[in-house]
Protein backbone atom coordinates (compact mmCIF):
# COMPACT_ATOMS: atom_id res chain seq x y z
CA UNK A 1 0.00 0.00 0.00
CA UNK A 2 1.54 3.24 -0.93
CA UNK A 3 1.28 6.18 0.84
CA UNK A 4 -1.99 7.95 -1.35
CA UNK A 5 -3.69 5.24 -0.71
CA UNK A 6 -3.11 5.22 2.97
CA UNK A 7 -3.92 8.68 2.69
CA UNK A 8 -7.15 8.02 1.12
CA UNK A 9 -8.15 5.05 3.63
CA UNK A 10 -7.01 7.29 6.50
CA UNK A 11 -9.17 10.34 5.12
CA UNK A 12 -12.36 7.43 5.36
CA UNK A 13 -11.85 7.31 8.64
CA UNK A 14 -11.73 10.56 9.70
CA UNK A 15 -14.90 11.11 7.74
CA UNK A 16 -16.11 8.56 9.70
CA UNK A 17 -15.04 9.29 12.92
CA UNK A 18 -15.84 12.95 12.82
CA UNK A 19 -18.86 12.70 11.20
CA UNK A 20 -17.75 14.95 8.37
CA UNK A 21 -17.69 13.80 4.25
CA UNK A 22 -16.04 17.20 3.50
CA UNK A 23 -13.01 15.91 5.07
CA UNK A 24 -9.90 15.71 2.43
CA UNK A 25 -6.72 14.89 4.35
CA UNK A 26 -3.09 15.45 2.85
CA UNK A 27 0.40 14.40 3.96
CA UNK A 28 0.44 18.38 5.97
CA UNK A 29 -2.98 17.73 7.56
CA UNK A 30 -2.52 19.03 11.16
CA UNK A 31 -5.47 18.97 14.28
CA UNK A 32 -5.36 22.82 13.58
CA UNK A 33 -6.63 22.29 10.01
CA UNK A 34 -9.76 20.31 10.93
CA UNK A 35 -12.19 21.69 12.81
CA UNK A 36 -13.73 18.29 14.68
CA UNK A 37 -10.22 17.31 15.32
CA UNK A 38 -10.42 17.98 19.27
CA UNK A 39 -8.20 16.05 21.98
CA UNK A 40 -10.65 13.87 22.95
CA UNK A 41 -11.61 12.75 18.98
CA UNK A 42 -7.69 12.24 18.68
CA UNK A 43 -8.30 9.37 20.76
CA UNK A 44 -10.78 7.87 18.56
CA UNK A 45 -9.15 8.32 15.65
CA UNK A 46 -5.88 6.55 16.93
CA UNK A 47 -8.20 3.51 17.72
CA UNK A 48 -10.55 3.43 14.87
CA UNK A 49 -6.96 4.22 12.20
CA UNK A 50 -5.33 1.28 14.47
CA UNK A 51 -8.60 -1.08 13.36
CA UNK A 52 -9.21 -0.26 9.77
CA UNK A 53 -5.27 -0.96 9.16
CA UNK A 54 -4.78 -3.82 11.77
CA UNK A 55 -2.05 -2.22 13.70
CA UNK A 56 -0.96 -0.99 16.92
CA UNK A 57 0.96 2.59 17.59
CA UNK A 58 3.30 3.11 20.80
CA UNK A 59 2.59 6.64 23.08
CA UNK A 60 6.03 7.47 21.64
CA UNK A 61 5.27 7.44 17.95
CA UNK A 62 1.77 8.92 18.09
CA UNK A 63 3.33 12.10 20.42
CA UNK A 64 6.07 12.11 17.40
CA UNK A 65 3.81 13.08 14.76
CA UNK A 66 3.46 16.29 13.48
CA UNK A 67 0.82 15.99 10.83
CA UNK A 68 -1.42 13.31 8.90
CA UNK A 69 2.21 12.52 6.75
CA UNK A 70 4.37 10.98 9.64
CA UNK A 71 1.34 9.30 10.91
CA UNK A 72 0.81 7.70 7.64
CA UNK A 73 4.49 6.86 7.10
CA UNK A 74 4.46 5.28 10.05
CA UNK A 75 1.53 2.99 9.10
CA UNK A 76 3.66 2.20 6.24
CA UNK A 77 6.09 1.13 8.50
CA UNK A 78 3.76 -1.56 9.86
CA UNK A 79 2.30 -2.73 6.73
């Protein structure tokens, strides 16, 4: 899986999640840039992005990421 289409599976969830079809995520998304992207909502993405790809994320990597790109590179990293 390259990293558009983890991009485009990861923007499906977010939709999802946040209740929100508008939702177009790139590799610079940050919380900042969408608007039902709280604290608590971080947490349920984490899980919900850990289910639809079948992984798991350490408290180190997701507190590493800086925007929607490192946390899909590090999904790569898994796959």
């Amino acid at each position: 899986m390259n990293r558009n289409e983890i991009l485009n599976q990861l923007s499906n969830v977010f939709r999802e999640e946040l209740d929100n079809e508008e939702i177009t995520l790139t590799a610079e998304t940050t919380a900042n840039d969408v608007e039902e992207w709280d604290s608590l909502s971080h947490i349920q993405l984490i899980v919900a992005v850990e289910k639809a790809f079948g992984i798991r994320f350490t408290s180190s990597e997701i507190q590493s990421w800086n925007n929607v790109g490192e946390m899909a590179d590090s999904i790569a990293g898994k796959l």
